[in-house]
C-alpha atoms as a PDB file:
ATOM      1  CA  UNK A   1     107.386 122.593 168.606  1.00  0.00           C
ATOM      2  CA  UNK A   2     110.672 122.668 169.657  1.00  0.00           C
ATOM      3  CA  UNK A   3     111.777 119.592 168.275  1.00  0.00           C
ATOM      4  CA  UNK A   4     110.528 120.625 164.549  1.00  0.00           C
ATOM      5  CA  UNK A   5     112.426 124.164 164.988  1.00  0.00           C
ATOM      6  CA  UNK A   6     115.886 121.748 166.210  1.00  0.00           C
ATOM      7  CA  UNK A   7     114.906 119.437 162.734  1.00  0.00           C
ATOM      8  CA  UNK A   8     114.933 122.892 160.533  1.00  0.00           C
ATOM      9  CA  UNK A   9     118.027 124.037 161.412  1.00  0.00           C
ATOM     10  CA  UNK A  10     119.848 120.637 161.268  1.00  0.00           C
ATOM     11  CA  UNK A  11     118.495 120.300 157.852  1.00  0.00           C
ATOM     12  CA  UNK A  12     120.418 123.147 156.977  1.00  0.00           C
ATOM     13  CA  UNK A  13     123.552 122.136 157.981  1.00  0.00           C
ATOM     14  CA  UNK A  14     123.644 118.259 155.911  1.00  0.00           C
ATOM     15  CA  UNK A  15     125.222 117.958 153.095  1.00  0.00           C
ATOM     16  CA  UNK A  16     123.118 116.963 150.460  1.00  0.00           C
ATOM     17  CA  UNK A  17     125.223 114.285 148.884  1.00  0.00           C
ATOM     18  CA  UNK A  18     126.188 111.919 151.796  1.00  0.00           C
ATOM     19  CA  UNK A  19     129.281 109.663 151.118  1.00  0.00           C
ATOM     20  CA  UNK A  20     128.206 106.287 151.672  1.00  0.00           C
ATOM     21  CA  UNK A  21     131.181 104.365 153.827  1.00  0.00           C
ATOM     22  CA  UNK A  22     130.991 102.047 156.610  1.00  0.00           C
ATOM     23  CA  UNK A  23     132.922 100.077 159.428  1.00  0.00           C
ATOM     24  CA  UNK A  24     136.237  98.468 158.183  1.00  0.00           C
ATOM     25  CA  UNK A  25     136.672 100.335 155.363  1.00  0.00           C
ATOM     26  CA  UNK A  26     139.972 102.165 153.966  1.00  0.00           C
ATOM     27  CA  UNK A  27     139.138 105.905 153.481  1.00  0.00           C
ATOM     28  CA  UNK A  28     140.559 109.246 151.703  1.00  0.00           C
ATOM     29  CA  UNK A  29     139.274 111.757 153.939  1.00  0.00           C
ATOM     30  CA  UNK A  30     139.776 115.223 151.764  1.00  0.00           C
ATOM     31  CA  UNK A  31     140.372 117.809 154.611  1.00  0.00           C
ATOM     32  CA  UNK A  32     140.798 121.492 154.070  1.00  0.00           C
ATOM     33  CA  UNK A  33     143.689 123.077 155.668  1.00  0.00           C
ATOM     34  CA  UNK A  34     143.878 126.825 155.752  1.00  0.00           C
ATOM     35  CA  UNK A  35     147.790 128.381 155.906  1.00  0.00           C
ATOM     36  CA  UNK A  36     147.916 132.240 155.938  1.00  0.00           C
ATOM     37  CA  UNK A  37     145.409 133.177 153.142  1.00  0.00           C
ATOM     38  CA  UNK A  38     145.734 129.774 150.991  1.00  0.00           C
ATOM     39  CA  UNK A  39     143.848 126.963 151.566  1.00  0.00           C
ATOM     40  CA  UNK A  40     145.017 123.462 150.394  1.00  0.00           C
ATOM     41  CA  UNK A  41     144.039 119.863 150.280  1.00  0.00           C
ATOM     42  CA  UNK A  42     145.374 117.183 152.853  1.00  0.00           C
ATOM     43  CA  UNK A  43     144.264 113.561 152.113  1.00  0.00           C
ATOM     44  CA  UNK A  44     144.099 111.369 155.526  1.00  0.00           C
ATOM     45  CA  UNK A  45     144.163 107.882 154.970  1.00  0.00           C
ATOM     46  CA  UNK A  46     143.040 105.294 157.129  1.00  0.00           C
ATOM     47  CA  UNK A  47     140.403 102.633 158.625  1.00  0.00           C
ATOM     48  CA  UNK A  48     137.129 103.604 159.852  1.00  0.00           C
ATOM     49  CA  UNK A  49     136.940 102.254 162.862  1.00  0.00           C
ATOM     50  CA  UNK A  50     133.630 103.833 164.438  1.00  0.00           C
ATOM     51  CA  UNK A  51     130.457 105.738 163.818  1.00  0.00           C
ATOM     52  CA  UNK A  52     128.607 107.984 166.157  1.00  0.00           C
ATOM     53  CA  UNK A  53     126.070 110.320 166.725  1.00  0.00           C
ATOM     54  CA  UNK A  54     123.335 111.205 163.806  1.00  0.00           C
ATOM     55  CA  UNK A  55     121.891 113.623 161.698  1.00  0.00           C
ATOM     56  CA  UNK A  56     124.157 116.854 161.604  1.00  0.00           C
ATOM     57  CA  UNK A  57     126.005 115.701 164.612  1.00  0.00           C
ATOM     58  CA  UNK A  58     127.428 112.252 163.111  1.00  0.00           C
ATOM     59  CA  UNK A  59     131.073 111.426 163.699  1.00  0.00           C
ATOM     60  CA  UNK A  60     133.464 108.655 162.327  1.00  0.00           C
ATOM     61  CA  UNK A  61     136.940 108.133 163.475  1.00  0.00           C
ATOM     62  CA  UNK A  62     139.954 106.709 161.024  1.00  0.00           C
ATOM     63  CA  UNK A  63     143.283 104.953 162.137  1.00  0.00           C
ATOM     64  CA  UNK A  64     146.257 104.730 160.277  1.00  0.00           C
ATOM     65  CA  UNK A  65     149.390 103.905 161.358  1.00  0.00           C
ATOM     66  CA  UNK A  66     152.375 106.531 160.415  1.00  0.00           C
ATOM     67  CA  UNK A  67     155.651 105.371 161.406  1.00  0.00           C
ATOM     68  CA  UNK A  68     154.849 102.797 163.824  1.00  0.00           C
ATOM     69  CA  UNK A  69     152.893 105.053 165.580  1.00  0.00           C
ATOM     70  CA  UNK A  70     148.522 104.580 165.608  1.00  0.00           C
ATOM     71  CA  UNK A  71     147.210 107.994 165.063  1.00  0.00           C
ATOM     72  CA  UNK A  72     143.300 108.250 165.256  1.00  0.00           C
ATOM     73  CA  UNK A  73     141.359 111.430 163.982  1.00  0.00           C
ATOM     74  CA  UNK A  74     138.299 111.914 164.780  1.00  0.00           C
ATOM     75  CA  UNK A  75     135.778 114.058 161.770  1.00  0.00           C
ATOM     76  CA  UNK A  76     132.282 115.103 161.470  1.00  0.00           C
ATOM     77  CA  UNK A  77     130.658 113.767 158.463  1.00  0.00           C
ATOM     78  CA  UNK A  78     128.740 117.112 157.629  1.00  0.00           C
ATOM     79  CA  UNK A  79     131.532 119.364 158.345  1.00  0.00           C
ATOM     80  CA  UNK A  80     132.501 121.862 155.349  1.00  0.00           C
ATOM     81  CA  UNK A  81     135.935 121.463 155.838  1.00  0.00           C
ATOM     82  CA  UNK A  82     135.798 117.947 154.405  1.00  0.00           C
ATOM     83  CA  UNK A  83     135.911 118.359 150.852  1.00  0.00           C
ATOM     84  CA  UNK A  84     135.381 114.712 149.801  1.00  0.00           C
ATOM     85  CA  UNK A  85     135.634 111.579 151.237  1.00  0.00           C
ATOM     86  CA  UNK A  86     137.024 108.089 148.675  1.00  0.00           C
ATOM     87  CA  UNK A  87     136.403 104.560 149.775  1.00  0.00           C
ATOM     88  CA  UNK A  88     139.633 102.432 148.144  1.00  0.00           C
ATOM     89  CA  UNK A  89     138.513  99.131 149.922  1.00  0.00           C
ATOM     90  CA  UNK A  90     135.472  97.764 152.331  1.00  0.00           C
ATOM     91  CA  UNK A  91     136.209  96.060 154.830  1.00  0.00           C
ATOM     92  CA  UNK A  92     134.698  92.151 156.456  1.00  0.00           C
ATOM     93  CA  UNK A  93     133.958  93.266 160.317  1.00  0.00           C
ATOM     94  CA  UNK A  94     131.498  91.761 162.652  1.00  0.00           C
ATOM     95  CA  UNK A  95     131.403  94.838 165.119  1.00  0.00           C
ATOM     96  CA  UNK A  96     130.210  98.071 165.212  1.00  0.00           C
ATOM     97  CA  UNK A  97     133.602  99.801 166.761  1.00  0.00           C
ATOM     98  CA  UNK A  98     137.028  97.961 165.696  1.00  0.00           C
ATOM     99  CA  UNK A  99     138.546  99.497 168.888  1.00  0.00           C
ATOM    100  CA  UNK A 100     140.268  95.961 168.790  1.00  0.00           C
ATOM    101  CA  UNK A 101     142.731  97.656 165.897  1.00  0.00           C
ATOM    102  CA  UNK A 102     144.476  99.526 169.131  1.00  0.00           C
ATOM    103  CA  UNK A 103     145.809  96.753 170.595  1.00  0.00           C
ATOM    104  CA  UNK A 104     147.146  95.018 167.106  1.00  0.00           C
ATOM    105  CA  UNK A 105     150.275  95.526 164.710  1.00  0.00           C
ATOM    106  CA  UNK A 106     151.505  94.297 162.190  1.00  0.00           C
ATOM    107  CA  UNK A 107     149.051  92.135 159.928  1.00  0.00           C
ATOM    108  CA  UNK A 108     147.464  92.080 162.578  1.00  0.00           C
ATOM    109  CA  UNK A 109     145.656  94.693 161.711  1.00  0.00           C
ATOM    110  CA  UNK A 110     144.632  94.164 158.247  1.00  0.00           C
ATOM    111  CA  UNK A 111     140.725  93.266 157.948  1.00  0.00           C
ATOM    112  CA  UNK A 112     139.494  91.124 155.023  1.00  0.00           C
ATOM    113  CA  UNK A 113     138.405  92.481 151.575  1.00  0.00           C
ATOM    114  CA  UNK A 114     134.378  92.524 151.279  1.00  0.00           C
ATOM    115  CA  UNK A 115     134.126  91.271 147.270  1.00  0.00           C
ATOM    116  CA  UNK A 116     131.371  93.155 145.533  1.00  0.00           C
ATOM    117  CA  UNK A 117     130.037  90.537 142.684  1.00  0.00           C
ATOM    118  CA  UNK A 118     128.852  92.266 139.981  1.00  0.00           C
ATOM    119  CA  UNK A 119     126.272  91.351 137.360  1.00  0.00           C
END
């Protein structure tokens, strides 16, 4: 009983359209910022480098690298905040968490390009 009444209410909180995105690859995460009384649109770019959780309560993290420096940012997938989220390239990875990415600079840290064939 409980259970079903926990299923209702994270119904209501997906969003209907899910952006389909995996490991490895390169994301535009759309975030809402509010400032004062404006809000605005501030595009995060990075890897995906992990997915957790599921249903309303899924996570994925994205690394990018911004002068030198790894910076990580953790956002739900349902949140409202997010306005859209753009794949630019997919990734080749053999793991389910490229924590790996930490420890690596350089082109080091570039993953190969998953080709998409077309008919």
């Amino acid at each position: 009983m409980s259970r079903q009444i926990l299923d209702l209410v994270e119904k209501s909180s997906i969003k209907p359209e899910q952006p389909i995105f995996s490991i490895g690859d390169t994301v535009d995460v759309h975030c809402r910022i509010l400032e004062g009384d404006k809000e605005r649109i501030q595009i995060f770019t990075g890897v995906v480098i992990a997915r957790s959780g599921s249903g309303s309560r899924e996570m994925f993290v994205v690394r990018r690298i911004v002068q030198g420096e790894g910076v990580e940012r953790k956002f739900p997938v349902n949140s409202p905040r997010i306005a859209k989220i753009d794949v630019k390239r997919s990734g080749v990875v053999k793991r389910a968490k490229l924590y790996y990415l930490r420890d690596r600079s350089g082109k080091g840290v570039r993953l190969r390009e998953r080709r998409v064939e077309t008919k």
